[in-house]
PDB file of N, CA and C in Angstrom:
ATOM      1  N   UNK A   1      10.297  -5.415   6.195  1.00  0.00           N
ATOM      2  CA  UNK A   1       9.408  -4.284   6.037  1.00  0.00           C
ATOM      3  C   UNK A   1       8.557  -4.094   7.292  1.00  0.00           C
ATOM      4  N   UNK A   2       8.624  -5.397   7.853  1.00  0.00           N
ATOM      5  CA  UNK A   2       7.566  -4.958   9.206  1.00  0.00           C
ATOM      6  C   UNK A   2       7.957  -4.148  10.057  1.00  0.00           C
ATOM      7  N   UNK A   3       9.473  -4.709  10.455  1.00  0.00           N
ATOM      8  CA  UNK A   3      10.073  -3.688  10.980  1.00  0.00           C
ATOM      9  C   UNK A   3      10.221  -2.114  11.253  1.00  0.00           C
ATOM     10  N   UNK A   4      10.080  -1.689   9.894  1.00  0.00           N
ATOM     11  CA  UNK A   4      10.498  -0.608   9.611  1.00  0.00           C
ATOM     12  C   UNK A   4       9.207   0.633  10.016  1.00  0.00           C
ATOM     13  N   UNK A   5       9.125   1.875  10.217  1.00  0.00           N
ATOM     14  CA  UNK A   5       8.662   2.860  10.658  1.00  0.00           C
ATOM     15  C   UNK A   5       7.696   3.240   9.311  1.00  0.00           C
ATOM     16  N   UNK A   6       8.948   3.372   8.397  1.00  0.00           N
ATOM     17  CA  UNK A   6       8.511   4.159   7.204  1.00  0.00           C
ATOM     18  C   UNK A   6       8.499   3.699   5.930  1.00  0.00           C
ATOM     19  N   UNK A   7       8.210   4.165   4.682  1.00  0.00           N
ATOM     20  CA  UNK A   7       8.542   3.900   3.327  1.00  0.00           C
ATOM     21  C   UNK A   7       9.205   5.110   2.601  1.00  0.00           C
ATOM     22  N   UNK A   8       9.877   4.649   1.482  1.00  0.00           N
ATOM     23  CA  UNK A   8       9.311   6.087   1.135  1.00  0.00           C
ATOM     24  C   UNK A   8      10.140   5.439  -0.354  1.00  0.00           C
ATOM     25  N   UNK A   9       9.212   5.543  -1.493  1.00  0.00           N
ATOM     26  CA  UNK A   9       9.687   5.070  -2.707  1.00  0.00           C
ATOM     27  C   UNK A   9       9.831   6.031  -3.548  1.00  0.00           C
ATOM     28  N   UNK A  10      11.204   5.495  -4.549  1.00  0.00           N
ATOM     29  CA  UNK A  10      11.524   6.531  -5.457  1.00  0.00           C
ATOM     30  C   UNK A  10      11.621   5.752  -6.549  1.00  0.00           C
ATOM     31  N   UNK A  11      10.400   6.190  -7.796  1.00  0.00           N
ATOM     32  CA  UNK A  11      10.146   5.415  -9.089  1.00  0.00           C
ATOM     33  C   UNK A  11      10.528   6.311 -10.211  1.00  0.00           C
ATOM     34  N   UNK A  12      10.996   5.030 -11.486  1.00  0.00           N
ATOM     35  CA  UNK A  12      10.573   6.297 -12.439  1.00  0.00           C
ATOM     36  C   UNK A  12       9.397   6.171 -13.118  1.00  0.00           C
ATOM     37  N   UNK A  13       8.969   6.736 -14.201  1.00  0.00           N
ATOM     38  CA  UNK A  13       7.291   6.985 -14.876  1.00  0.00           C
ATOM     39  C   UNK A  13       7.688   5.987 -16.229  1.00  0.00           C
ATOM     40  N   UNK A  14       6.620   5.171 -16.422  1.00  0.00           N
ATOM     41  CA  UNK A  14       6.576   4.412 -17.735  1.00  0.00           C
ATOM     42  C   UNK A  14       5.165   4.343 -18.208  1.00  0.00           C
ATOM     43  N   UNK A  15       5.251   5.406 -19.338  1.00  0.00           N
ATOM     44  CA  UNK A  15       3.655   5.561 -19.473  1.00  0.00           C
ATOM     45  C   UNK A  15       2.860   6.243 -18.669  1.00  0.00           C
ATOM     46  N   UNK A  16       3.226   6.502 -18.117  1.00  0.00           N
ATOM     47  CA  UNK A  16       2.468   7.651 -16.891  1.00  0.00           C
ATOM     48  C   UNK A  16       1.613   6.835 -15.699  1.00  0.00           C
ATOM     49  N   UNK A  17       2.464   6.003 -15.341  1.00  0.00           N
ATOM     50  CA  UNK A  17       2.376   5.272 -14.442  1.00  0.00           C
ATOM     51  C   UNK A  17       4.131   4.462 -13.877  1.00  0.00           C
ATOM     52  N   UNK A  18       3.729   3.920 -12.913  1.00  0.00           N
ATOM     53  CA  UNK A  18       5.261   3.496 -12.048  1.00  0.00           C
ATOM     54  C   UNK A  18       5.327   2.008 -12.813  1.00  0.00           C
ATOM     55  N   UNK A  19       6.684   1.313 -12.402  1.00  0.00           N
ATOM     56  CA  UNK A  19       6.973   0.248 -13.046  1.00  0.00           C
ATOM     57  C   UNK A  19       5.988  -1.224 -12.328  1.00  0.00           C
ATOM     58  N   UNK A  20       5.786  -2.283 -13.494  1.00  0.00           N
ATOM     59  CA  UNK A  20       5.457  -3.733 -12.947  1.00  0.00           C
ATOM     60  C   UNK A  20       5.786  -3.944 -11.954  1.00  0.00           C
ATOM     61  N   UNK A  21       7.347  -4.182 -11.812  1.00  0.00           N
ATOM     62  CA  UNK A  21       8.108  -4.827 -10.674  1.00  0.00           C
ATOM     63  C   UNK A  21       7.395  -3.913  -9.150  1.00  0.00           C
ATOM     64  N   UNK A  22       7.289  -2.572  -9.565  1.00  0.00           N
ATOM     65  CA  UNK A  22       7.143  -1.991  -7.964  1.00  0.00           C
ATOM     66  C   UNK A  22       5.717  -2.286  -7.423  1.00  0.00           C
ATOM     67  N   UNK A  23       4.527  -2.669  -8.788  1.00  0.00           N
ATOM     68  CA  UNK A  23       3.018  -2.748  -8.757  1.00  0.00           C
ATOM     69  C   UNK A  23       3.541  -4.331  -8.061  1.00  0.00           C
ATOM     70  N   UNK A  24       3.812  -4.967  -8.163  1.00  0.00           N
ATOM     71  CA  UNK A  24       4.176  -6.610  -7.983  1.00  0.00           C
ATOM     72  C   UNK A  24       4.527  -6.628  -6.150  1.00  0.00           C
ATOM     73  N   UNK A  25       5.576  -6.112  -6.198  1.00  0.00           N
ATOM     74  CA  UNK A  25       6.481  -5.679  -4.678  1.00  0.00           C
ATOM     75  C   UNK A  25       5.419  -5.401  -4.030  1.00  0.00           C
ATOM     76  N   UNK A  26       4.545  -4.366  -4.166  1.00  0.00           N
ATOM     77  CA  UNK A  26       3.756  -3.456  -3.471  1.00  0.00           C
ATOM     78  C   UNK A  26       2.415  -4.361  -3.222  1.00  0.00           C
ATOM     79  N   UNK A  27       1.545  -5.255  -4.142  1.00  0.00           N
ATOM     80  CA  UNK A  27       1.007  -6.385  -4.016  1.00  0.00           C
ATOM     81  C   UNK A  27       1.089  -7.464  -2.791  1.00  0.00           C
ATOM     82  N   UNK A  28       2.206  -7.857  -3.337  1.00  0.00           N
ATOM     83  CA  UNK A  28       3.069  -8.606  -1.973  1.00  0.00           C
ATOM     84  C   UNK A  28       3.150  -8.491  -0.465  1.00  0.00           C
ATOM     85  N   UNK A  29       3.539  -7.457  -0.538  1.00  0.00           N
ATOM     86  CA  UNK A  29       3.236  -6.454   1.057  1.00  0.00           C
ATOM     87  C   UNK A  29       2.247  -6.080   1.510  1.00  0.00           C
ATOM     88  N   UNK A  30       1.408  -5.899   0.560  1.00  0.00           N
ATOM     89  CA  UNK A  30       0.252  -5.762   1.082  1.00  0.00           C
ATOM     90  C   UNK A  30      -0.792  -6.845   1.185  1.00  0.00           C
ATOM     91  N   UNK A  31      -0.369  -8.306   1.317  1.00  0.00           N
ATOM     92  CA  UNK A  31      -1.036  -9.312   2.055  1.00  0.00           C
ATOM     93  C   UNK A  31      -0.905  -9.300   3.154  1.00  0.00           C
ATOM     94  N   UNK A  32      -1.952 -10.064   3.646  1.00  0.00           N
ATOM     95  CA  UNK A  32      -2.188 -10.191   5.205  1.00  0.00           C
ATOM     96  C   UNK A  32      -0.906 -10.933   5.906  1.00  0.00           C
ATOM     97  N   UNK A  33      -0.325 -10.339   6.882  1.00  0.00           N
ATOM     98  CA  UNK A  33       0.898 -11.164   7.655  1.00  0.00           C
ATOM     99  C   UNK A  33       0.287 -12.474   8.161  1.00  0.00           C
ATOM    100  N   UNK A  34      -0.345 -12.406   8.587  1.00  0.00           N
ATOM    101  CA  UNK A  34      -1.471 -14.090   8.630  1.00  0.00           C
ATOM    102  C   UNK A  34      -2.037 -14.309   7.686  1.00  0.00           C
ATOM    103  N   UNK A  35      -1.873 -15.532   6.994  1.00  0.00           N
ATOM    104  CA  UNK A  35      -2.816 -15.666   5.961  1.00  0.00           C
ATOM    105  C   UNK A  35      -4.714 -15.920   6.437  1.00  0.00           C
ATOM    106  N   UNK A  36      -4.891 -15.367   5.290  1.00  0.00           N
ATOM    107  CA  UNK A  36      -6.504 -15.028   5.579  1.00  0.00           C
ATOM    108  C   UNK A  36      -6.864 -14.176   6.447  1.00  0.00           C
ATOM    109  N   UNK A  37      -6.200 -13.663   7.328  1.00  0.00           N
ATOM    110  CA  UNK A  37      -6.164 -12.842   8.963  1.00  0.00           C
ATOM    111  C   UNK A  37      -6.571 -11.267   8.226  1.00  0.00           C
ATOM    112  N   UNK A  38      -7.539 -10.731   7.748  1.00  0.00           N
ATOM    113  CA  UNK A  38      -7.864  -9.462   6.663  1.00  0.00           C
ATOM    114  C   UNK A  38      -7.769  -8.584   7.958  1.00  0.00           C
ATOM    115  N   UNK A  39      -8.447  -9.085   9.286  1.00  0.00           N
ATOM    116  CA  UNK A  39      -8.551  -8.235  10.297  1.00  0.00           C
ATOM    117  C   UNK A  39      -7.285  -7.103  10.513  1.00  0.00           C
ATOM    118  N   UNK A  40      -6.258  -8.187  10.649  1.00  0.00           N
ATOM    119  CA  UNK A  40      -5.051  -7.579  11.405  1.00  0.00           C
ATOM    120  C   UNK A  40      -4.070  -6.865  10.484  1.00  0.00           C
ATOM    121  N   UNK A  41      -4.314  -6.582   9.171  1.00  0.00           N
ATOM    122  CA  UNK A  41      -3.585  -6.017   8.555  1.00  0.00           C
ATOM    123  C   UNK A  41      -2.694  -6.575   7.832  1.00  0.00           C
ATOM    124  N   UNK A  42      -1.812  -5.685   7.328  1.00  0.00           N
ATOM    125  CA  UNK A  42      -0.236  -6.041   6.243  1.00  0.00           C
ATOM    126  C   UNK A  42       0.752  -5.369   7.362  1.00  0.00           C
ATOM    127  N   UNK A  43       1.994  -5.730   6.506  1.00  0.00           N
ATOM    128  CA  UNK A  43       3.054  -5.054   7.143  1.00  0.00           C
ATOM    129  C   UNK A  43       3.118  -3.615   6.553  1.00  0.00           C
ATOM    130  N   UNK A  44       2.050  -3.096   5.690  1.00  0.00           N
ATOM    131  CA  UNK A  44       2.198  -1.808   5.216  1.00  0.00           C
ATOM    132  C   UNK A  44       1.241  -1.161   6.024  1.00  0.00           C
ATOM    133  N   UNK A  45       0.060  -1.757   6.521  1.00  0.00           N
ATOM    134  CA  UNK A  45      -0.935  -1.240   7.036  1.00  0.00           C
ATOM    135  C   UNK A  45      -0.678   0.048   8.247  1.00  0.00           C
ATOM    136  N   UNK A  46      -1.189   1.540   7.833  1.00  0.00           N
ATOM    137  CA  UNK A  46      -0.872   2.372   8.564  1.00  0.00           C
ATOM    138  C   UNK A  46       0.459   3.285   8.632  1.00  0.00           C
ATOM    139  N   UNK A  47       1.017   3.244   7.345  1.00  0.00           N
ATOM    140  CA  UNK A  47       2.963   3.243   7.396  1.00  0.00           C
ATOM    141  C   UNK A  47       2.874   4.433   6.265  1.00  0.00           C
ATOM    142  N   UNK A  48       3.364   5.246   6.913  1.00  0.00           N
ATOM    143  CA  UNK A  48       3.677   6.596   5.746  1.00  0.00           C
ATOM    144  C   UNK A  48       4.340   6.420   5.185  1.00  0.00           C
ATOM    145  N   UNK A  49       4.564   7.030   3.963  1.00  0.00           N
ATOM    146  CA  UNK A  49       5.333   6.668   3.003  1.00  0.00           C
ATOM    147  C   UNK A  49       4.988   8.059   1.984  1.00  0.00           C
ATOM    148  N   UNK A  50       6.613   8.404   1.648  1.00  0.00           N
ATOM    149  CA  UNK A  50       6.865   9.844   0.581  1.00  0.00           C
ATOM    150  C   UNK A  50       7.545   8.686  -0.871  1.00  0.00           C
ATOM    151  N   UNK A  51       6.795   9.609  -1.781  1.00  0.00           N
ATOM    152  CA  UNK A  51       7.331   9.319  -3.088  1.00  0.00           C
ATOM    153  C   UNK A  51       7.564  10.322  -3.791  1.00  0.00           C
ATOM    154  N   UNK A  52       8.765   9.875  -3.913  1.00  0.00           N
ATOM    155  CA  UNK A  52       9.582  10.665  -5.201  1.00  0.00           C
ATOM    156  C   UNK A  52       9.700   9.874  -6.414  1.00  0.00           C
ATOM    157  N   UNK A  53       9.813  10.604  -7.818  1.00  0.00           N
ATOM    158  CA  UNK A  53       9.814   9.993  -9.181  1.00  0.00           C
ATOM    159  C   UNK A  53      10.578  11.120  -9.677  1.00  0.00           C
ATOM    160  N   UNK A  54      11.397  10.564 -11.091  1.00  0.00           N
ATOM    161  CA  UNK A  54      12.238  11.212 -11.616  1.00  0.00           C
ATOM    162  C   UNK A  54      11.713  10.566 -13.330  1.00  0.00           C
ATOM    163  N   UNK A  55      11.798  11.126 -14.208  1.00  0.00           N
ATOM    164  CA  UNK A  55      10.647  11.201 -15.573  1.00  0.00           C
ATOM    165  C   UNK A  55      11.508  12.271 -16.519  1.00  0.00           C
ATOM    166  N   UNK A  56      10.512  12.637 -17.448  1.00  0.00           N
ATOM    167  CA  UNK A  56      10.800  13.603 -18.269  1.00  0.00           C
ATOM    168  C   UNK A  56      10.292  14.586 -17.790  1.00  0.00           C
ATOM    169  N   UNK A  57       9.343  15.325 -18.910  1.00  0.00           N
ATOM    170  CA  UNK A  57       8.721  16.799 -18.956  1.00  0.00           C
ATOM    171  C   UNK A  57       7.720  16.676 -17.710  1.00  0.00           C
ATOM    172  N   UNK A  58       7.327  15.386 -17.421  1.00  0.00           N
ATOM    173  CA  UNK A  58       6.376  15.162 -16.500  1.00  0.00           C
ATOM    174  C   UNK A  58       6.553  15.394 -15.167  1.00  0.00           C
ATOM    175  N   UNK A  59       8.029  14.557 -14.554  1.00  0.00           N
ATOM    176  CA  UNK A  59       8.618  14.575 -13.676  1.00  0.00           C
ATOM    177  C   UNK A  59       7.983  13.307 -12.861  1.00  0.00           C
ATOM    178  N   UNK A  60       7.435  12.681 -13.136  1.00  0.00           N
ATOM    179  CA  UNK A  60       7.081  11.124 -12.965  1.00  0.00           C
ATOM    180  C   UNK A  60       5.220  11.825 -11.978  1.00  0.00           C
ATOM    181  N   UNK A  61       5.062  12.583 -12.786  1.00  0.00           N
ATOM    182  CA  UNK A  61       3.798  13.406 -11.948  1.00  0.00           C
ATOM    183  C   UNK A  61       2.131  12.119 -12.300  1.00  0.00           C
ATOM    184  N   UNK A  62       2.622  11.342 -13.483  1.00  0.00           N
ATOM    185  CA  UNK A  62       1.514  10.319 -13.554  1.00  0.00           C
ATOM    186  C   UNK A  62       1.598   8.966 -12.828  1.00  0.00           C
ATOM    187  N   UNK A  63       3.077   8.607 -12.422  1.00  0.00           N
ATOM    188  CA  UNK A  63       3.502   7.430 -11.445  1.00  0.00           C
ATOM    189  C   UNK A  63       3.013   8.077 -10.404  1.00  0.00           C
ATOM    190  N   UNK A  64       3.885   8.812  -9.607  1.00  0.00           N
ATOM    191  CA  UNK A  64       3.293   9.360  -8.205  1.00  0.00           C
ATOM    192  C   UNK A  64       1.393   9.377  -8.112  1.00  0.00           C
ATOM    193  N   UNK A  65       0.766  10.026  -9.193  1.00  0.00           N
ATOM    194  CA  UNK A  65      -0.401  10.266  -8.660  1.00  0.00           C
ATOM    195  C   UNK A  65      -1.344   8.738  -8.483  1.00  0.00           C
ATOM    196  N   UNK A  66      -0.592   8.157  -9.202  1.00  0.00           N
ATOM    197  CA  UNK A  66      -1.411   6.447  -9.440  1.00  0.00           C
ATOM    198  C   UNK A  66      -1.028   5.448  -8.244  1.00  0.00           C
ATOM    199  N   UNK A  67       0.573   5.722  -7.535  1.00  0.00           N
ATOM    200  CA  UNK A  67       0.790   5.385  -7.079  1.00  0.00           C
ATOM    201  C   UNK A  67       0.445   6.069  -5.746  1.00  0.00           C
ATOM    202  N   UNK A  68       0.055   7.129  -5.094  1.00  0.00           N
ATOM    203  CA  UNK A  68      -0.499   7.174  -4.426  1.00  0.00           C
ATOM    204  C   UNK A  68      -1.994   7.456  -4.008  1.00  0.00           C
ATOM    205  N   UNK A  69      -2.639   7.103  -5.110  1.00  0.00           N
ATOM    206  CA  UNK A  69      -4.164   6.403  -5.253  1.00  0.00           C
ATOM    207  C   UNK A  69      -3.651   4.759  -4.537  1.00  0.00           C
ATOM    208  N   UNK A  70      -2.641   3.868  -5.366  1.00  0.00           N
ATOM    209  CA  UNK A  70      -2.414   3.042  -5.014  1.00  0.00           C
ATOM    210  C   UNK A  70      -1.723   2.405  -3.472  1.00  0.00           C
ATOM    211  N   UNK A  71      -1.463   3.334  -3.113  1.00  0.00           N
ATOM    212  CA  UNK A  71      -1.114   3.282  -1.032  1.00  0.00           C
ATOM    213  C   UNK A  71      -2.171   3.598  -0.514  1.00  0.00           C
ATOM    214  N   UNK A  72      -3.295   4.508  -1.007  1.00  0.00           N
ATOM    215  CA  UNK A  72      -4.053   4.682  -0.088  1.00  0.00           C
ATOM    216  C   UNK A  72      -4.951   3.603  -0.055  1.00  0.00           C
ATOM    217  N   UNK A  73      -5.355   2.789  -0.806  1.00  0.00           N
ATOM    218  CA  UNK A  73      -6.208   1.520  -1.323  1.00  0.00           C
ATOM    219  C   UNK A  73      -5.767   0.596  -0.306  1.00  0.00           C
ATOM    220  N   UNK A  74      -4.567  -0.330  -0.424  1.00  0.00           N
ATOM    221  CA  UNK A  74      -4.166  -1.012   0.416  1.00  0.00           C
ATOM    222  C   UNK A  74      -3.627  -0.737   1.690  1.00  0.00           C
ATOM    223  N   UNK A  75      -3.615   0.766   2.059  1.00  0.00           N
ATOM    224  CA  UNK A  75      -3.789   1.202   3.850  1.00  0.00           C
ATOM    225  C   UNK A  75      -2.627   1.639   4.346  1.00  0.00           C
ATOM    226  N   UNK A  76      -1.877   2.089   3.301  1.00  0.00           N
ATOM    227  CA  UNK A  76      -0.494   3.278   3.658  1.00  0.00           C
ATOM    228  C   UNK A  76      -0.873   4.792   4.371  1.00  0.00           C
ATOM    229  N   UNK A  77      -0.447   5.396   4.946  1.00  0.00           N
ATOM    230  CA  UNK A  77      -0.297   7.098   4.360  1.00  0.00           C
ATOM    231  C   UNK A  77       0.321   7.508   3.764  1.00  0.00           C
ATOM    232  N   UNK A  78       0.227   7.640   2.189  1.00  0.00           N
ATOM    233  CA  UNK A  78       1.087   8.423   1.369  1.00  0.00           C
ATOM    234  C   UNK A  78       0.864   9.988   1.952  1.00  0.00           C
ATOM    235  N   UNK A  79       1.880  10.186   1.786  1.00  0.00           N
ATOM    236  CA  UNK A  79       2.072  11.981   2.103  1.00  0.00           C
ATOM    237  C   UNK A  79       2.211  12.756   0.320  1.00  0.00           C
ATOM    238  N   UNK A  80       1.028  13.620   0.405  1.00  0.00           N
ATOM    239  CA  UNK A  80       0.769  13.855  -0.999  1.00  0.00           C
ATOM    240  C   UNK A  80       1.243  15.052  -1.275  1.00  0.00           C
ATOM    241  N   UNK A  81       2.090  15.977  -0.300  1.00  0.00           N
ATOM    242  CA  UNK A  81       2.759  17.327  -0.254  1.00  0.00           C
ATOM    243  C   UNK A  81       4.124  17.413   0.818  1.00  0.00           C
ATOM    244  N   UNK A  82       4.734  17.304   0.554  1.00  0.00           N
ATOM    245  CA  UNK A  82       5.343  17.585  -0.290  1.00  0.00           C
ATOM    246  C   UNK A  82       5.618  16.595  -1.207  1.00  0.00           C
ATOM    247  N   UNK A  83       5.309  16.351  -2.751  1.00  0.00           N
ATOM    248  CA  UNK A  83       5.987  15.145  -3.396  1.00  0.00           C
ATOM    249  C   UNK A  83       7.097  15.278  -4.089  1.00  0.00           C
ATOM    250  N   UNK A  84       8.232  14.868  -4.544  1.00  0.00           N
ATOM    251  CA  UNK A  84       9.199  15.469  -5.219  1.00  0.00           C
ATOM    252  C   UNK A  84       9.672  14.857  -6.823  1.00  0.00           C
ATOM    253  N   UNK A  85       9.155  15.756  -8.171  1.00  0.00           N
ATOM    254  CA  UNK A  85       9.543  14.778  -9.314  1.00  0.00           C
ATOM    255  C   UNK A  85      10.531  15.882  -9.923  1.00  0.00           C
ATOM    256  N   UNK A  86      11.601  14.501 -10.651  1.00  0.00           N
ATOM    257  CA  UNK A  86      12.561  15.685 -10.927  1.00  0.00           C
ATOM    258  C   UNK A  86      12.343  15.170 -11.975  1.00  0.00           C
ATOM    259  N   UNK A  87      12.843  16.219 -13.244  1.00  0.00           N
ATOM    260  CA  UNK A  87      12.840  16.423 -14.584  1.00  0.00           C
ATOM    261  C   UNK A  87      14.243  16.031 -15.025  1.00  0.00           C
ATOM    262  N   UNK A  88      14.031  14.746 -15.891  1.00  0.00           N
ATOM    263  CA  UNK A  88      14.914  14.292 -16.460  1.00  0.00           C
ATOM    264  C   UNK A  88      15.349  14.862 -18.109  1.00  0.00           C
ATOM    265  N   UNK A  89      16.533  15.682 -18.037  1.00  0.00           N
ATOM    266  CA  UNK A  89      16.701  15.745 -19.202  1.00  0.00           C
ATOM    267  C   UNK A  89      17.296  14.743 -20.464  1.00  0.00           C
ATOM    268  N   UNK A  90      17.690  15.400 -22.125  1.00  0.00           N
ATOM    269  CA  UNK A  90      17.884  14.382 -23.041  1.00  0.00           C
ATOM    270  C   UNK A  90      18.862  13.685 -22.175  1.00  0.00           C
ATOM    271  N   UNK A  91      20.388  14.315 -21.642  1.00  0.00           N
ATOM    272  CA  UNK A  91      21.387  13.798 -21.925  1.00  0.00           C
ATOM    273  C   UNK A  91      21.603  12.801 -20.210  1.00  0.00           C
ATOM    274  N   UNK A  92      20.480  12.957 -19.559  1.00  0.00           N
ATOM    275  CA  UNK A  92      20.392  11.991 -18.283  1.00  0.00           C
ATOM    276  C   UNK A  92      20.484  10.770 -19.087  1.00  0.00           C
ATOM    277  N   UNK A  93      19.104  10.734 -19.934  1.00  0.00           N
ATOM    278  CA  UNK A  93      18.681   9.327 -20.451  1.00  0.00           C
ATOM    279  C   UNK A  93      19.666   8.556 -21.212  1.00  0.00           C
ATOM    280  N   UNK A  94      20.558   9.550 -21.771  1.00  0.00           N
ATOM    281  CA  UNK A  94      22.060   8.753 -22.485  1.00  0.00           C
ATOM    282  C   UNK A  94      23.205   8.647 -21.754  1.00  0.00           C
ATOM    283  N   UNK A  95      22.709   9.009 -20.722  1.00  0.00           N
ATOM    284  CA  UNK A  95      24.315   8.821 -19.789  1.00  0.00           C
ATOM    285  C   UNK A  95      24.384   7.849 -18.323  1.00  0.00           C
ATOM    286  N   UNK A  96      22.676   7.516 -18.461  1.00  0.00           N
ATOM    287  CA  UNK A  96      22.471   6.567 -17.181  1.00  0.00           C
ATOM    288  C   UNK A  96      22.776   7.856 -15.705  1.00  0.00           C
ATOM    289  N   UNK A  97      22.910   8.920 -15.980  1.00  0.00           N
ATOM    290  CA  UNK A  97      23.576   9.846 -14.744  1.00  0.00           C
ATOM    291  C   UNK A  97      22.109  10.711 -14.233  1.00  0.00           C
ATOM    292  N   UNK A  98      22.077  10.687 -13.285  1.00  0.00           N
ATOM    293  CA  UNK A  98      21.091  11.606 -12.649  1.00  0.00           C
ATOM    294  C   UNK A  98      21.573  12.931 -11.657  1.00  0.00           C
ATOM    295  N   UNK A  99      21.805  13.957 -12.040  1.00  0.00           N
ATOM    296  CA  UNK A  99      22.423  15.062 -11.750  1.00  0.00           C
ATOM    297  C   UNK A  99      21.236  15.804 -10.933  1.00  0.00           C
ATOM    298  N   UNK A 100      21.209  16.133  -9.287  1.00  0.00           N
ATOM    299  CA  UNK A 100      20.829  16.624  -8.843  1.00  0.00           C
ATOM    300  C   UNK A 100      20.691  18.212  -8.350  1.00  0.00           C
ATOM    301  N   UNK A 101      19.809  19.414  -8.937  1.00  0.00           N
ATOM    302  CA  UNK A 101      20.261  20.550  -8.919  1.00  0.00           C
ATOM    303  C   UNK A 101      20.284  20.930  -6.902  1.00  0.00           C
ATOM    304  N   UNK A 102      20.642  21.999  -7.163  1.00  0.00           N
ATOM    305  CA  UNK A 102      20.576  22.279  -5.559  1.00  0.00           C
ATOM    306  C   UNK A 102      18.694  22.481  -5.272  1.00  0.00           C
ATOM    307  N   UNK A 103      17.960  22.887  -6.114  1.00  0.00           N
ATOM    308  CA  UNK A 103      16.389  22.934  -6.193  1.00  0.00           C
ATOM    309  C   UNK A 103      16.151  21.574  -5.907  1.00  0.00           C
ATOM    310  N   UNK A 104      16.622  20.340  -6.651  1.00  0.00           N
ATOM    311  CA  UNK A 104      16.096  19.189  -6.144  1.00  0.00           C
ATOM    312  C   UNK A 104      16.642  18.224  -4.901  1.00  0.00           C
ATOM    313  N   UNK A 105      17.831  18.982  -4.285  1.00  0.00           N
ATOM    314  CA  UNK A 105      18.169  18.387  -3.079  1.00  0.00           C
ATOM    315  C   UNK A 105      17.707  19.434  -2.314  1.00  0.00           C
ATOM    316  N   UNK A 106      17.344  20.012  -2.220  1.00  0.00           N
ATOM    317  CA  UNK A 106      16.299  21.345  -1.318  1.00  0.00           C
ATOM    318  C   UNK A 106      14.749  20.242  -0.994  1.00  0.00           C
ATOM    319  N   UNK A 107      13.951  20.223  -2.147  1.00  0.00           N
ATOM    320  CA  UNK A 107      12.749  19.506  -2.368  1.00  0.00           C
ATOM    321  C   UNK A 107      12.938  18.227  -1.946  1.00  0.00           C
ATOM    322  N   UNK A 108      14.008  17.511  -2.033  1.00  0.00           N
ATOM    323  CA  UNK A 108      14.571  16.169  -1.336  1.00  0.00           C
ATOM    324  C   UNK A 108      14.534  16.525  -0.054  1.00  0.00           C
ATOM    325  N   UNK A 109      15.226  17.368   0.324  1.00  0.00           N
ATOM    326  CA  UNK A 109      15.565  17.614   2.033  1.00  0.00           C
ATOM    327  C   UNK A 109      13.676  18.011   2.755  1.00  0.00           C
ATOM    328  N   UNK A 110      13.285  18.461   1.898  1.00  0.00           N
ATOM    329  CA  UNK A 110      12.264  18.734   2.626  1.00  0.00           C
ATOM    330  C   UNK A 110      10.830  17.540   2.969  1.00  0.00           C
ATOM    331  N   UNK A 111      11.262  16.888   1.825  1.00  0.00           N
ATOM    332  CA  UNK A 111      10.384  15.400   1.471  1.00  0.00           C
ATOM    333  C   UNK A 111      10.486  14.526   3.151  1.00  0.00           C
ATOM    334  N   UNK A 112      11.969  14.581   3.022  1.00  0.00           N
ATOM    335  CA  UNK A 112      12.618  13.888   3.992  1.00  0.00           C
ATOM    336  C   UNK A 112      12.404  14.482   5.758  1.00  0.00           C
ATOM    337  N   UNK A 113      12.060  15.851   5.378  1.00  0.00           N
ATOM    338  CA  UNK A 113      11.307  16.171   7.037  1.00  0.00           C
ATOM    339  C   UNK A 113      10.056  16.360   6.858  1.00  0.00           C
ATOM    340  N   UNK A 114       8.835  16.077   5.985  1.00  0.00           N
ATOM    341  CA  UNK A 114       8.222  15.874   6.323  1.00  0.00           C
ATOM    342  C   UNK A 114       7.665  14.660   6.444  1.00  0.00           C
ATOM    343  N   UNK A 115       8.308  13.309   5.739  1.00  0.00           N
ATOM    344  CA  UNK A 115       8.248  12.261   6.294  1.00  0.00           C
ATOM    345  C   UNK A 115       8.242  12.034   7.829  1.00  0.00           C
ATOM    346  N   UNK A 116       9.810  12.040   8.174  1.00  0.00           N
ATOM    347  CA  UNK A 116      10.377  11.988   9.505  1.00  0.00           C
ATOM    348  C   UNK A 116       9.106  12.900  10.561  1.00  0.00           C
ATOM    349  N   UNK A 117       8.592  14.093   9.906  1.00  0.00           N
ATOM    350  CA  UNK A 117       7.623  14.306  11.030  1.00  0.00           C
ATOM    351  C   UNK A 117       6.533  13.697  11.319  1.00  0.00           C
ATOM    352  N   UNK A 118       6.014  12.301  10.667  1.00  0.00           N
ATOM    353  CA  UNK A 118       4.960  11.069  10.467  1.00  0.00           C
ATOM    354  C   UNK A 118       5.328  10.244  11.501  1.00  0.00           C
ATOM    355  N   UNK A 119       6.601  10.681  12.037  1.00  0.00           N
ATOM    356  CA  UNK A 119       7.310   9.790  13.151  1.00  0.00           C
ATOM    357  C   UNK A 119       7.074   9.998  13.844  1.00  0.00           C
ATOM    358  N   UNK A 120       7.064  11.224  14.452  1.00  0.00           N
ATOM    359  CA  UNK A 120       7.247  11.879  15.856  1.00  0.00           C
ATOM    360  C   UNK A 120       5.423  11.881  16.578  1.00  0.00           C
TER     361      UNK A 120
END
């Protein structure tokens, strides 16, 4: 992760919030690369990061907003526009399949340049 430029997480909503495992992950990373060293940061410290969530009627609109309360706390830039949640219908949830309309690979494509412009 230190490595890397960017983030950019895609959750789904449980309860109107994102999952344990990603609150846990995200914990993790955001300790100090030196221990005790608070000065010098995490390997997240300063690192943009787009989130996308995929949900029901919601569109994972209560994960995303918690979760990026939760990047900005421990010293990310979440990028809070464009965010992208797609609406999961009944027969996603029984088929394990996530069917992307051309609206949500549009809103994808655009997620994805305005990340990439956090780069430049």
């Amino acid at each position: 992760m230190g490595a890397a430029d960017a983030l950019w997480i895609f959750t789904p909503e449980y309860n109107f919030s994102y999952p344990a495992p990603l609150k846990n992950t995200l914990d993790w990373l955001s300790r100090p690369v030196v221990a005790g060293d608070y000065e010098h940061g995490t390997v997240l410290t300063g690192k943009p990061v787009a989130i996308s969530g995929a949900a029901g009627k919601s569109a994972a609109g209560g994960a995303r907003k918690k979760l990026t309360e939760l990047l900005k706390m421990i010293g990310t830039e979440p990028i809070e526009d464009p965010q992208v949640g797609i609406v999961l219908d009944g027969p996603a949830f029984m088929s394990d399949k996530l069917t992307l309309t051309d609206e949500n690979k549009a809103a994808l494509a655009a997620e994805a340049e305005a990340l990439l412009a956090k780069l430049d």
